[in-house]
N, C-alpha and C. Protein backbone atom coordinates (compact mmCIF):
# COMPACT_ATOMS: atom_id res chain seq x y z
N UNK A 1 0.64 -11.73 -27.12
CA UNK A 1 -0.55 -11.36 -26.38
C UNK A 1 -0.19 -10.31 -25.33
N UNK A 2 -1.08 -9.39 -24.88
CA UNK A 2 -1.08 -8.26 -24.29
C UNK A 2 -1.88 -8.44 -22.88
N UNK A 3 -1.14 -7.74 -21.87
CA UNK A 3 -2.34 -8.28 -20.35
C UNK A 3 -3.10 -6.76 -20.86
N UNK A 4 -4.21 -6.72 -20.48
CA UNK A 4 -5.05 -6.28 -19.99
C UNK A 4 -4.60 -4.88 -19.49
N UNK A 5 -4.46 -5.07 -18.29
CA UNK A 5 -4.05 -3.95 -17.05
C UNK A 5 -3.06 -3.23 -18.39
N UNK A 6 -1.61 -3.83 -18.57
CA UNK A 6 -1.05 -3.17 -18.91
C UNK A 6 -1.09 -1.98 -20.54
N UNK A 7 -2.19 -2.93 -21.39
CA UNK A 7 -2.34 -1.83 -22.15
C UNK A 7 -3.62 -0.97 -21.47
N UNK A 8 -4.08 -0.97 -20.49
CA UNK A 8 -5.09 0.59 -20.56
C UNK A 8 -3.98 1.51 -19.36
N UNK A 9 -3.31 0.88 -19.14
CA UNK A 9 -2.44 2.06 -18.21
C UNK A 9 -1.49 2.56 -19.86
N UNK A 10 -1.02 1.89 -20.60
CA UNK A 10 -0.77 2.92 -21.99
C UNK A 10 -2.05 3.89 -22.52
N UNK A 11 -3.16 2.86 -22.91
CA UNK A 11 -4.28 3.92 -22.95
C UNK A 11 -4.68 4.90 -21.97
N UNK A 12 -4.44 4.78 -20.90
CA UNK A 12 -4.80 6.22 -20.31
C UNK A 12 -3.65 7.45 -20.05
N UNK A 13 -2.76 7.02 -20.33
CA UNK A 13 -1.32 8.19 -20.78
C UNK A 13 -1.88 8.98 -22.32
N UNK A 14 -2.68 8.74 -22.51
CA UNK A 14 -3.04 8.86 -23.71
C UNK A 14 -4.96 9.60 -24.05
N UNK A 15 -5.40 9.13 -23.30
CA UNK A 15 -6.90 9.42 -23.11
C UNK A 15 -7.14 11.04 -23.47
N UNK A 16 -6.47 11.88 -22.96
CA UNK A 16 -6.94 13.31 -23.06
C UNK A 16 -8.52 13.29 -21.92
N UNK A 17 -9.00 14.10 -23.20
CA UNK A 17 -10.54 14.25 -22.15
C UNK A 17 -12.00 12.90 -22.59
N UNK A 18 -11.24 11.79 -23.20
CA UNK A 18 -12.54 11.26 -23.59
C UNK A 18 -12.90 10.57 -22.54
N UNK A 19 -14.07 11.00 -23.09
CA UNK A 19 -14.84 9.24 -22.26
C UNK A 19 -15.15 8.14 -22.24
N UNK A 20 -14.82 7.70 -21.34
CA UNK A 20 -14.58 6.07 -21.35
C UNK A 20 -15.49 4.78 -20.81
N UNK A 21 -16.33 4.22 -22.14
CA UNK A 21 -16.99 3.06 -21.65
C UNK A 21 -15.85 1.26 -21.41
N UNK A 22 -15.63 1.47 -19.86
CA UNK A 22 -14.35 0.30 -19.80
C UNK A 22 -14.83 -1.21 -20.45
N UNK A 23 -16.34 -1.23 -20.40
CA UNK A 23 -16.62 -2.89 -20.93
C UNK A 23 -16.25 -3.94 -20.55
N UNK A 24 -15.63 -4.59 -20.76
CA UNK A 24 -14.80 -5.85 -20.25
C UNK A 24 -13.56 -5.41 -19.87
N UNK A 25 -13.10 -4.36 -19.66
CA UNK A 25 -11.76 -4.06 -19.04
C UNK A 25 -12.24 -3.13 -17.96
N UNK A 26 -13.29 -3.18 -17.63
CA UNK A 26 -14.01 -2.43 -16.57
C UNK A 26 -13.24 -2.39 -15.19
N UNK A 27 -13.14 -3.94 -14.83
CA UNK A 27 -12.72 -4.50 -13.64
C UNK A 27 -11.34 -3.96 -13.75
N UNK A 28 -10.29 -3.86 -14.61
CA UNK A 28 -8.68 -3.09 -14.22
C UNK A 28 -8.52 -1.76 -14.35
N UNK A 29 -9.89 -0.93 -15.21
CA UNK A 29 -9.79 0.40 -15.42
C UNK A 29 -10.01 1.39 -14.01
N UNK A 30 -11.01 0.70 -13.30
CA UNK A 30 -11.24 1.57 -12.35
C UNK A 30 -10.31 1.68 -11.21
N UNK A 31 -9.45 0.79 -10.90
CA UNK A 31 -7.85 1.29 -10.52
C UNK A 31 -6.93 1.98 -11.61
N UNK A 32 -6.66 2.03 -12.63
CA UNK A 32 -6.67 2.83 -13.74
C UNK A 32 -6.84 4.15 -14.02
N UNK A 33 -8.08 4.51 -14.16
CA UNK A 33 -7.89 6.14 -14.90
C UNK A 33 -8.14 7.00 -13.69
N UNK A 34 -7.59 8.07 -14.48
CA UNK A 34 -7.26 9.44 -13.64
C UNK A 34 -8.55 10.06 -13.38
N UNK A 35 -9.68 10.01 -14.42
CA UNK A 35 -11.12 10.78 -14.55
C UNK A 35 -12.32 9.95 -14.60
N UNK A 36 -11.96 9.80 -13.37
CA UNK A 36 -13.76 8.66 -12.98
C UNK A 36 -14.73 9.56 -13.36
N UNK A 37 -14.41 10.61 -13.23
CA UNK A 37 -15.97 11.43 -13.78
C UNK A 37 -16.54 11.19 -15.29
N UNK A 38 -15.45 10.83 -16.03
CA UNK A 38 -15.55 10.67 -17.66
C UNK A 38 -15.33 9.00 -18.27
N UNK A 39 -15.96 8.49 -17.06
CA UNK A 39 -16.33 7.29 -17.10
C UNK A 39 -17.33 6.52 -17.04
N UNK A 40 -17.69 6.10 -17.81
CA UNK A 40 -19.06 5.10 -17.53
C UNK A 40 -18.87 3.74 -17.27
N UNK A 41 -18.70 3.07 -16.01
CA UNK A 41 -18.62 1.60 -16.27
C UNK A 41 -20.00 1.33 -16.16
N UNK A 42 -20.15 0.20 -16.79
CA UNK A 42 -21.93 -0.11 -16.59
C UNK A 42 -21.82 -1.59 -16.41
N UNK A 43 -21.00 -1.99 -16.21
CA UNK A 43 -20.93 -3.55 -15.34
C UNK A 43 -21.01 -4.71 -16.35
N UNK A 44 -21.52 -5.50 -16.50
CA UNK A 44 -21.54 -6.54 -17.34
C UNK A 44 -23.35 -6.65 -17.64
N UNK A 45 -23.38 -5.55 -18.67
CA UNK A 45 -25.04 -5.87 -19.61
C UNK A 45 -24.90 -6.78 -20.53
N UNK A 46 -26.01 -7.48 -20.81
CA UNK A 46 -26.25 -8.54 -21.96
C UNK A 46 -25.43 -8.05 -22.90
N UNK A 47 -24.42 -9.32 -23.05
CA UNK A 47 -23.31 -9.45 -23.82
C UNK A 47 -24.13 -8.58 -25.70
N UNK A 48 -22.63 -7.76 -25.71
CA UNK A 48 -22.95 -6.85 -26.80
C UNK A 48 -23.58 -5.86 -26.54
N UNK A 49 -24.03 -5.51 -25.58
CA UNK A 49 -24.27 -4.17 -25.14
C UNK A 49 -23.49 -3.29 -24.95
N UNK A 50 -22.37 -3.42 -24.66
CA UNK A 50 -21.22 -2.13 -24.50
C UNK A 50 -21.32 -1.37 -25.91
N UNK A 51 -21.61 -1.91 -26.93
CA UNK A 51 -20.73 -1.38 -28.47
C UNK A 51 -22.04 -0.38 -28.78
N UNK A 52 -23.51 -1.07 -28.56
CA UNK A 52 -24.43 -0.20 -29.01
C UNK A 52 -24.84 1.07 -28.11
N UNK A 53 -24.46 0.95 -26.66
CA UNK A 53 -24.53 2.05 -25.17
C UNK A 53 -23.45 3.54 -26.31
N UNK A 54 -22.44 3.03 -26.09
CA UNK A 54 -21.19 3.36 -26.74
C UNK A 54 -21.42 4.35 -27.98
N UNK A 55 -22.33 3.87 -28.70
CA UNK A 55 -22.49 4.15 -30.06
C UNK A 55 -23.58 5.65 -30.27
N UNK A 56 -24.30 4.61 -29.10
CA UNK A 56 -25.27 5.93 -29.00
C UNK A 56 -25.11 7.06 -28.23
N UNK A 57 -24.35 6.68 -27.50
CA UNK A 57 -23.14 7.93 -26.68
C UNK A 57 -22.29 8.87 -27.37
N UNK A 58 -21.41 8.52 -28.69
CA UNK A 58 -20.84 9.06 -29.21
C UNK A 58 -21.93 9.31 -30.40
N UNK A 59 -23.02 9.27 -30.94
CA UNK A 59 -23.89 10.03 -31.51
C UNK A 59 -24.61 11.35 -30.65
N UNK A 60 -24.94 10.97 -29.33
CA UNK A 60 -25.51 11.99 -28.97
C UNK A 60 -24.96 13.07 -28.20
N UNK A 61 -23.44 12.97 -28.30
CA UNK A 61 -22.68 13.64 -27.66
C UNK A 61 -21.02 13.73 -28.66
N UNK A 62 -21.28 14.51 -30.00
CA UNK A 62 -20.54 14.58 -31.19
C UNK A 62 -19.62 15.62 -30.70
N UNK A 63 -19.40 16.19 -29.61
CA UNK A 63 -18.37 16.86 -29.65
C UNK A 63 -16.90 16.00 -28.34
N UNK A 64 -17.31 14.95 -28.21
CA UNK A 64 -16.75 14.72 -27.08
C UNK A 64 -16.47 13.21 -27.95
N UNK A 65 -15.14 13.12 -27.51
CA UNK A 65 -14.53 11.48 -27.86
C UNK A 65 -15.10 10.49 -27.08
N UNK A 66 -14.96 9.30 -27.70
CA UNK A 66 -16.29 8.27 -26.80
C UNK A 66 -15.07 7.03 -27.11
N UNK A 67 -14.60 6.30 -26.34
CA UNK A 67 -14.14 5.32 -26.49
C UNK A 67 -14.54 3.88 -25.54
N UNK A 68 -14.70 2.87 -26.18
CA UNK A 68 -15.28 2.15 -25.61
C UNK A 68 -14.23 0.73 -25.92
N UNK A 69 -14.11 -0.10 -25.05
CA UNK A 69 -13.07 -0.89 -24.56
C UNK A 69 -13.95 -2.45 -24.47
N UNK A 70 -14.40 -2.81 -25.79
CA UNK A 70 -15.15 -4.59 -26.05
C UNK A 70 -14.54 -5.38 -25.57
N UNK A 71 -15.34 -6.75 -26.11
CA UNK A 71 -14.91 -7.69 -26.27
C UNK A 71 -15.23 -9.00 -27.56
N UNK A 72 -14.19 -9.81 -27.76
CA UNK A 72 -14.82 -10.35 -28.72
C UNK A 72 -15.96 -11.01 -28.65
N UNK A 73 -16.38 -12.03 -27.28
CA UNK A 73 -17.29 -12.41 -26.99
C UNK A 73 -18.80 -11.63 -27.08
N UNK A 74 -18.42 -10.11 -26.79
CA UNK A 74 -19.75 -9.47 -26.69
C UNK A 74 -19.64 -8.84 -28.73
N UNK A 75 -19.09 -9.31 -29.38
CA UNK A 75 -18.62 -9.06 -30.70
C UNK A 75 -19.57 -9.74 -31.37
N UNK A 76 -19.02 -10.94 -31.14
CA UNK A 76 -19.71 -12.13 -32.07
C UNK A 76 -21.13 -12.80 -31.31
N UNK A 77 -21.24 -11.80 -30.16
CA UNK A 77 -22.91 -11.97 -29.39
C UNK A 77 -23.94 -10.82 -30.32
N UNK A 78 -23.27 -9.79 -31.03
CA UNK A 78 -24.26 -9.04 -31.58
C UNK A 78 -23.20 -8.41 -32.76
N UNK A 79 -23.07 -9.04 -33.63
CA UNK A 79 -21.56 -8.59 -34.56
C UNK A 79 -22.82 -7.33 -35.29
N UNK A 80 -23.70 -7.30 -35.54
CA UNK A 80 -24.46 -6.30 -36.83
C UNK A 80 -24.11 -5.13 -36.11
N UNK A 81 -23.50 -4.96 -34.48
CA UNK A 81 -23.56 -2.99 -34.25
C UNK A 81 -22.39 -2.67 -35.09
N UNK A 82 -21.21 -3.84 -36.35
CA UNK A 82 -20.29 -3.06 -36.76
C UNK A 82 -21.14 -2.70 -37.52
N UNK A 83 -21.78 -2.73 -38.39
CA UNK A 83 -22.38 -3.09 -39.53
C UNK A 83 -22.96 -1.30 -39.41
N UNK A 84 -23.72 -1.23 -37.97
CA UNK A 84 -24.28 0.00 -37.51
C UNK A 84 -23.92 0.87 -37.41
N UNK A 85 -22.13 0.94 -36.62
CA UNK A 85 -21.38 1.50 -36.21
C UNK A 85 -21.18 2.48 -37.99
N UNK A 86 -20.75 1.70 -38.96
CA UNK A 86 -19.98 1.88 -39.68
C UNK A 86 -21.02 2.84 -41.31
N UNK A 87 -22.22 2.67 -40.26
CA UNK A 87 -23.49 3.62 -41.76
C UNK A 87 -23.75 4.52 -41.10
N UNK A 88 -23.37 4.54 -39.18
CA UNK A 88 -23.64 6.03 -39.06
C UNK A 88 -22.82 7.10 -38.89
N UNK A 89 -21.34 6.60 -38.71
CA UNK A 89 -19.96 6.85 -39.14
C UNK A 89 -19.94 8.14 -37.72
N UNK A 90 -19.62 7.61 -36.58
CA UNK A 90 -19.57 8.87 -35.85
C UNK A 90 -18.38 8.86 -35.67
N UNK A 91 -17.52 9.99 -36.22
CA UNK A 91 -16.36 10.77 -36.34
C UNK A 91 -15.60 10.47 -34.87
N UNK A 92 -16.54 11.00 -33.36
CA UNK A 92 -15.44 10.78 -32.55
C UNK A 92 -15.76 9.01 -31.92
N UNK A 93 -15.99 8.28 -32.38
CA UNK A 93 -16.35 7.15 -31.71
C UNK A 93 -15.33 6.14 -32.00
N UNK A 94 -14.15 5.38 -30.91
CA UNK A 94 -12.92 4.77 -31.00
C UNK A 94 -13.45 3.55 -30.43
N UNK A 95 -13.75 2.29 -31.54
CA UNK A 95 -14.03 0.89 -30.68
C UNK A 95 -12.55 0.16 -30.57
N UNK A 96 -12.41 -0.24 -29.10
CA UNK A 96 -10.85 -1.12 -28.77
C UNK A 96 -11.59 -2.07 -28.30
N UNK A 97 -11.57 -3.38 -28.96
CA UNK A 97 -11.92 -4.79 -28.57
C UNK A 97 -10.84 -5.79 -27.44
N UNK A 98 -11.00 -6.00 -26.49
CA UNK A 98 -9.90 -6.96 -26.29
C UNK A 98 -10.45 -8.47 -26.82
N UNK A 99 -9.63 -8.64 -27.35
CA UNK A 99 -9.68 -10.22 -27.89
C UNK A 99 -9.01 -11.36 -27.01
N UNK A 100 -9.65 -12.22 -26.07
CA UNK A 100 -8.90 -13.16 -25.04
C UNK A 100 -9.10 -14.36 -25.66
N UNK A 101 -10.25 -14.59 -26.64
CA UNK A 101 -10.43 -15.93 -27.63
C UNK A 101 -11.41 -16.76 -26.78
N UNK A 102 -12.19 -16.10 -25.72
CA UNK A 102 -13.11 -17.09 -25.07
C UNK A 102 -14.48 -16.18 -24.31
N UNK A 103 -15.25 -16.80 -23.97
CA UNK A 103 -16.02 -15.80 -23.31
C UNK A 103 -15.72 -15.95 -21.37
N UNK A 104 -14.52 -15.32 -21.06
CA UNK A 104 -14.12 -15.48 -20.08
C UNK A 104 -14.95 -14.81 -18.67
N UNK A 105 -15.95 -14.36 -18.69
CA UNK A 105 -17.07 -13.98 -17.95
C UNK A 105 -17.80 -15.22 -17.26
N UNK A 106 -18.07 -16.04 -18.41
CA UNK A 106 -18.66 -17.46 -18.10
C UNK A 106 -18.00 -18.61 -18.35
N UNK A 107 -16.73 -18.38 -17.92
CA UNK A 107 -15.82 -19.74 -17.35
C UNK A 107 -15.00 -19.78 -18.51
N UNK A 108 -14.87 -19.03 -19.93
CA UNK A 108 -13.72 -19.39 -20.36
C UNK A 108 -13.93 -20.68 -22.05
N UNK A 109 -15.41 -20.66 -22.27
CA UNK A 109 -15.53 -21.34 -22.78
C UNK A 109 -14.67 -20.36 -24.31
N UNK A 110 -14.19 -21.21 -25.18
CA UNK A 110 -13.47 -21.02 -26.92
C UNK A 110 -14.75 -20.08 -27.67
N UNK A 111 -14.69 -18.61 -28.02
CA UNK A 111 -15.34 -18.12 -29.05
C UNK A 111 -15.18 -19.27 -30.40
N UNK A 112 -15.99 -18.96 -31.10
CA UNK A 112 -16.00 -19.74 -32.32
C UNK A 112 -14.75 -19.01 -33.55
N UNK A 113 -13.90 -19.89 -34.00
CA UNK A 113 -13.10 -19.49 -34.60
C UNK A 113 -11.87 -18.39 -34.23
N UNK A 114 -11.56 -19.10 -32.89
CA UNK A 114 -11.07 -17.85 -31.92
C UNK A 114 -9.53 -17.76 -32.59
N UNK A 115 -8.71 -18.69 -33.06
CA UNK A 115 -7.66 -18.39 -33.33
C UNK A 115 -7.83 -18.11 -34.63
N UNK A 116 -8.89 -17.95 -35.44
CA UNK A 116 -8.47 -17.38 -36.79
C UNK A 116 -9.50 -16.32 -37.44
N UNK A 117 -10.52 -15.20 -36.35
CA UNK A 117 -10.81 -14.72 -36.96
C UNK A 117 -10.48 -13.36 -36.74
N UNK A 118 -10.87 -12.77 -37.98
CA UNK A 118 -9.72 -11.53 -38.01
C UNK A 118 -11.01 -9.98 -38.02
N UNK A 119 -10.97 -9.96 -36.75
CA UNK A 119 -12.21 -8.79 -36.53
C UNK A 119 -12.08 -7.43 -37.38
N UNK A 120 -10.52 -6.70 -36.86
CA UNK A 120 -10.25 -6.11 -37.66
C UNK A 120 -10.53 -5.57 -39.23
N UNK A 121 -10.53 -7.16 -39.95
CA UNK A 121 -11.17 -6.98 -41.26
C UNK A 121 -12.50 -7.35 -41.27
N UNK A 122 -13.27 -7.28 -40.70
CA UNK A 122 -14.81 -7.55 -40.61
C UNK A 122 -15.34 -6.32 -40.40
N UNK A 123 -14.60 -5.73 -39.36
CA UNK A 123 -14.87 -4.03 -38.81
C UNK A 123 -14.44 -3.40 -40.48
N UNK A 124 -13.62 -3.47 -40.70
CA UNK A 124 -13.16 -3.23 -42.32
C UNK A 124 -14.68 -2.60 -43.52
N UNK A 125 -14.69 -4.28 -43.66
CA UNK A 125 -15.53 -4.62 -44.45
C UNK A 125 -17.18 -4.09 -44.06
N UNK A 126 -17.07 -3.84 -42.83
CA UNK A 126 -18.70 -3.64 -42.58
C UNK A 126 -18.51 -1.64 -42.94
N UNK A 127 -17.25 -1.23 -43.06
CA UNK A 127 -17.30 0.20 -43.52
C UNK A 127 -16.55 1.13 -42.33
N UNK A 128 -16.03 0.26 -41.52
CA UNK A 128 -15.43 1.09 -40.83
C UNK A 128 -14.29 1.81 -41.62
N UNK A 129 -13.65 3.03 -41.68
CA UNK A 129 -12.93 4.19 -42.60
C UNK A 129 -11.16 3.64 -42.01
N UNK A 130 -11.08 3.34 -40.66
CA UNK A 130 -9.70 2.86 -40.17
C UNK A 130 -9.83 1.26 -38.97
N UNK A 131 -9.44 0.73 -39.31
CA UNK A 131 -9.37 -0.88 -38.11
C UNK A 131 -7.96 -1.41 -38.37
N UNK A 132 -7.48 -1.65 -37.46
CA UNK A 132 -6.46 -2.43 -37.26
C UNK A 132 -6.42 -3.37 -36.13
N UNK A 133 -5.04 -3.99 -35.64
CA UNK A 133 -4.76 -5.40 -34.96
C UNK A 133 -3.72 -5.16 -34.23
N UNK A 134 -3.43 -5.51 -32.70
CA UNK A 134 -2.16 -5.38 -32.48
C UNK A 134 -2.14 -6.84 -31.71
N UNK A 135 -0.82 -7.53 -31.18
CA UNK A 135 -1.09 -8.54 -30.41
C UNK A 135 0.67 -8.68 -29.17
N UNK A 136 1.10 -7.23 -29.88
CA UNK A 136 2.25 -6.52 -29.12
C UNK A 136 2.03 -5.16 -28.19
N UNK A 137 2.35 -5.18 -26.71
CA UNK A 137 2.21 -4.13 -26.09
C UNK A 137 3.30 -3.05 -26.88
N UNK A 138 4.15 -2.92 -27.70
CA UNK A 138 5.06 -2.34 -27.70
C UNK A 138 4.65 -1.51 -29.15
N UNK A 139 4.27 -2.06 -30.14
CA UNK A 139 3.42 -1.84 -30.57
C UNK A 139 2.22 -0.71 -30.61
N UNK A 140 1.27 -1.44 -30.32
CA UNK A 140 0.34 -0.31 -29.47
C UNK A 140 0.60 0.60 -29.47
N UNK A 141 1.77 0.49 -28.11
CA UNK A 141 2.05 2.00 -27.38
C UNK A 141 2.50 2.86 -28.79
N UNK A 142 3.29 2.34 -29.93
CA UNK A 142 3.92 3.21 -30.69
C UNK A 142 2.98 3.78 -31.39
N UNK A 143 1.85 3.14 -32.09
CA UNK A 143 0.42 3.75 -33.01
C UNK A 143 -0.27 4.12 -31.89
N UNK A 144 -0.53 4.17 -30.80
CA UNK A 144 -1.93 5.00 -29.99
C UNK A 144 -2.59 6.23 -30.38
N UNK A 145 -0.93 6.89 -30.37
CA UNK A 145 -1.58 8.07 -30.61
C UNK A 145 -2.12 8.48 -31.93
N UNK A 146 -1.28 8.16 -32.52
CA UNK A 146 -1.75 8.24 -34.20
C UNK A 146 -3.43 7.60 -34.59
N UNK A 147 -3.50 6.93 -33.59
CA UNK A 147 -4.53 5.96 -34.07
C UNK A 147 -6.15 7.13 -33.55
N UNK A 148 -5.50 7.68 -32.50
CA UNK A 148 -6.94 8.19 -31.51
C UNK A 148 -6.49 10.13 -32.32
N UNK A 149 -5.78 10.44 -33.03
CA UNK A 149 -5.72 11.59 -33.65
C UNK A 149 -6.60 11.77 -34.63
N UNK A 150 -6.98 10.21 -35.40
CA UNK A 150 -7.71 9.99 -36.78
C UNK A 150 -8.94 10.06 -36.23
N UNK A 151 -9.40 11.12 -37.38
CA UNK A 151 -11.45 11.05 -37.20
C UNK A 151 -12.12 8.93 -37.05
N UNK A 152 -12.91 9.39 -36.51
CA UNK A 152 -13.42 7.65 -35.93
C UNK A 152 -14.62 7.66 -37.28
N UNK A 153 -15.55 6.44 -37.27
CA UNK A 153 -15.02 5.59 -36.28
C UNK A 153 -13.52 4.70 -36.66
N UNK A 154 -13.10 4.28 -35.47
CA UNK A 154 -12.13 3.72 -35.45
C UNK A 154 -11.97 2.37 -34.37
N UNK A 155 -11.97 1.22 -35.30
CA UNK A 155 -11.85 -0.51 -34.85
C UNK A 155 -10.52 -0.85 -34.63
N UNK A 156 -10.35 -1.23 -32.91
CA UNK A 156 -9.01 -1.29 -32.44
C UNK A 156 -8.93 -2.97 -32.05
N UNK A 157 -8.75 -3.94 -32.71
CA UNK A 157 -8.77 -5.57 -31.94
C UNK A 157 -7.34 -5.65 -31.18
N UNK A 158 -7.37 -5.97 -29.87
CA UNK A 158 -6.51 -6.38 -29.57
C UNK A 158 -6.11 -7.66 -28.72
N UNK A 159 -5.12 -8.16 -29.00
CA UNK A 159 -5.19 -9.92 -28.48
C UNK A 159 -4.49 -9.81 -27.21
N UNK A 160 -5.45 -10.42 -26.37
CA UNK A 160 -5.03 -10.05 -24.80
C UNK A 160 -5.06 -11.55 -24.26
N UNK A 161 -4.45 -11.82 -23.21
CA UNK A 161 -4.47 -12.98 -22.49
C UNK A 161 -5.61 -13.28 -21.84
N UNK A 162 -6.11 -14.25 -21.54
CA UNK A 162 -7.68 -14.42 -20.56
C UNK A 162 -7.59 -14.27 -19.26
N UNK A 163 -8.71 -13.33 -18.64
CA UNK A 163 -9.25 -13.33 -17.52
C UNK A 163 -10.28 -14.02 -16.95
N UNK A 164 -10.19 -15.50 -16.91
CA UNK A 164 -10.99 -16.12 -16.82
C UNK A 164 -11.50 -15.90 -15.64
N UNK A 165 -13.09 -15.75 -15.39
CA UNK A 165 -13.85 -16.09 -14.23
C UNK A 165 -14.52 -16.83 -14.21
N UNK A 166 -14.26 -18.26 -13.00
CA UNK A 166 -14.78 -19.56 -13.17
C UNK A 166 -15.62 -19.48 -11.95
N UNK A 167 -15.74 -18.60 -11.08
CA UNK A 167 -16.71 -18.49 -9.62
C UNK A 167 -18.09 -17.67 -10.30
N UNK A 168 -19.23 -18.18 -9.24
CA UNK A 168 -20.84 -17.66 -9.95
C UNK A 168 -20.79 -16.07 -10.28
N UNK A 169 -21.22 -15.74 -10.38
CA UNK A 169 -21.61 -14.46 -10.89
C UNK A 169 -21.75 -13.74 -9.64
N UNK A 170 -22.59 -14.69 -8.41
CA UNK A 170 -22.35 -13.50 -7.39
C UNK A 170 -21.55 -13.25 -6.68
N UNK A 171 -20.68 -14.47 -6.57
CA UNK A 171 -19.48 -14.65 -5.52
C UNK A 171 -18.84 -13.89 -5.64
N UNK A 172 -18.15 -13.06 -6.78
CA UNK A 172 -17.06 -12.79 -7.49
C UNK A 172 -17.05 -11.28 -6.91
N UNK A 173 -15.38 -10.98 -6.19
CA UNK A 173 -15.38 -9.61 -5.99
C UNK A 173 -15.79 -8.30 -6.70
N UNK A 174 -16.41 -7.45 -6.31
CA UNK A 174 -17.17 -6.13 -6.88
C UNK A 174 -15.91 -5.61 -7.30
N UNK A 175 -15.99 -4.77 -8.81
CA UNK A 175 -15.20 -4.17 -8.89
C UNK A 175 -15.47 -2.65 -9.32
N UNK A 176 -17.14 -2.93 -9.47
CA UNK A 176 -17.02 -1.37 -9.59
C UNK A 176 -17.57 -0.47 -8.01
N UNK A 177 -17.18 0.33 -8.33
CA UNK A 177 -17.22 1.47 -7.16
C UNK A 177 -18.19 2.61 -7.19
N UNK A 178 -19.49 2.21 -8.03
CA UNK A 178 -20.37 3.09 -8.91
C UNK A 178 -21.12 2.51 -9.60
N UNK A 179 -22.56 2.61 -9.17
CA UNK A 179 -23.46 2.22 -9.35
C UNK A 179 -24.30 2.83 -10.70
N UNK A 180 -24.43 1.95 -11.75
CA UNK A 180 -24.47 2.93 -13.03
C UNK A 180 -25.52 4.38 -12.97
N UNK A 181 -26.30 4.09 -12.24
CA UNK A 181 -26.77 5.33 -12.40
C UNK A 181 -26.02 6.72 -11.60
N UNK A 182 -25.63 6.40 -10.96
CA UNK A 182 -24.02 7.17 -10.02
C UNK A 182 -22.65 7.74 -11.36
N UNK A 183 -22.46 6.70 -12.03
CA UNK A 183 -21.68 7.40 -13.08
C UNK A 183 -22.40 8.09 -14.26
N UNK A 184 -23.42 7.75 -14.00
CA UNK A 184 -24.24 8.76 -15.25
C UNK A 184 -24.33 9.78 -14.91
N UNK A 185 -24.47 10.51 -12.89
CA UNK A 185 -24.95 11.19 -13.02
C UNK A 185 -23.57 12.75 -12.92
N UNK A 186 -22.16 11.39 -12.64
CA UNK A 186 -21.10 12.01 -11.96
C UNK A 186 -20.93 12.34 -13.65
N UNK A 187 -21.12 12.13 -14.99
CA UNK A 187 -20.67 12.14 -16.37
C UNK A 187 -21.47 13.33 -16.21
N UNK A 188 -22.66 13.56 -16.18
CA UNK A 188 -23.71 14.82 -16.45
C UNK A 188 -22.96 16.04 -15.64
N UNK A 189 -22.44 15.71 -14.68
CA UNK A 189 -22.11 17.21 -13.98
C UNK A 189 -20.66 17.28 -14.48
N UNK A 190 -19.55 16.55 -15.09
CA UNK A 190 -18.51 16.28 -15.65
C UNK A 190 -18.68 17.65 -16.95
N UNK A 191 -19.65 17.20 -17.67
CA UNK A 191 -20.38 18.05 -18.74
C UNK A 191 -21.03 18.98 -18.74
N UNK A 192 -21.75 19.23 -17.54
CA UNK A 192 -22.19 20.88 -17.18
C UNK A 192 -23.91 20.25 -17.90
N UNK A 193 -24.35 18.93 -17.79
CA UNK A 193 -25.58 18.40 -18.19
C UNK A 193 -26.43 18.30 -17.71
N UNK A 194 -27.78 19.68 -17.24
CA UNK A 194 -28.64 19.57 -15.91
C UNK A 194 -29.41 18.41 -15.98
């Protein structure tokens, strides 16, 4: 298993100019990347929302890499955007799942079939063109690049340790620094987008 923090500080040695929906790695990215401007965090929307925001981002903006950073929980909350992802086939669009095996947002409860299902081949099967699995930082780091060189889409699962948050929803320290409509608008001038 892989922390968190430490594979997006590999992923962002690596990023170039895309942009980045953090998702559930929201909270370690924004100490993290170098280009807050080419960032969208959008906080925690109804689970499974990152993949379809994401999707339609890298459709309506085909010249620019779109990578977006899941989870399994928000996976198996709306699994048909692979299904979506994979009939409208957008070339630069890179999905990286972290896989923690629980929905650790709301205390941590066991996804269903958490130690044996294999997203990777589901992303596969629903038509994605490349998906793979890692559950080694060392790993990773060695395919990254190879992996984000290949036309998308492209299904990245990776098995990460849990970040469980067991305090309410409001208690819990802020971690973003940007209020989504603030990074939308810091992305638009990023892009030269009146």
């Amino acid at each position: 298993m892989m922390d968190t923090a430490e594979l997006l500080k590999v992923f962002n040695r690596h990023r170039g100019d895309a942009i980045v929906v953090p998702g559930r790695g929201g909270r370690h990215w924004v100490d993290i990347s170098g280009r807050r401007g080419r960032d969208l965090e959008l906080g925690d929307p109804a689970m499974g929302g990152h993949a379809s925001f994401a999707m339609g981002l890298a459709l309506a903006l085909p010249g620019e890499r779109i990578v977006l950073f899941d989870s399994d929980g928000d996976i198996q909350m709306g699994m048909g955007i692979l299904a979506t992802v994979a009939e409208q086939q957008p070339r630069n669009f890179y999905h990286f799942m972290l896989d923690n095996g629980c929905y650790a947002t709301t205390g941590g409860q066991p996804v269903p079939q958490a130690g044996t299902i294999a997203y990777h081949e589901i992303a596969r099967a629903c038509g994605y063109p490349r998906a793979h699995a890692f559950d080694n930082l060392e790993t990773f780091s060695i395919q990254l690049e190879r992996i984000l060189a290949a036309p998308g889409p492209v299904f990245v699962s990776l098995k990460v340790k849990p970040d469980i948050e067991n305090r309410p929803i409001g208690s819990r320290a802020k971690w973003r620094k940007r209020s989504q409509t603030q990074a939308v608008l810091d992305l638009k001038k990023e892009l030269g987008i009146g």
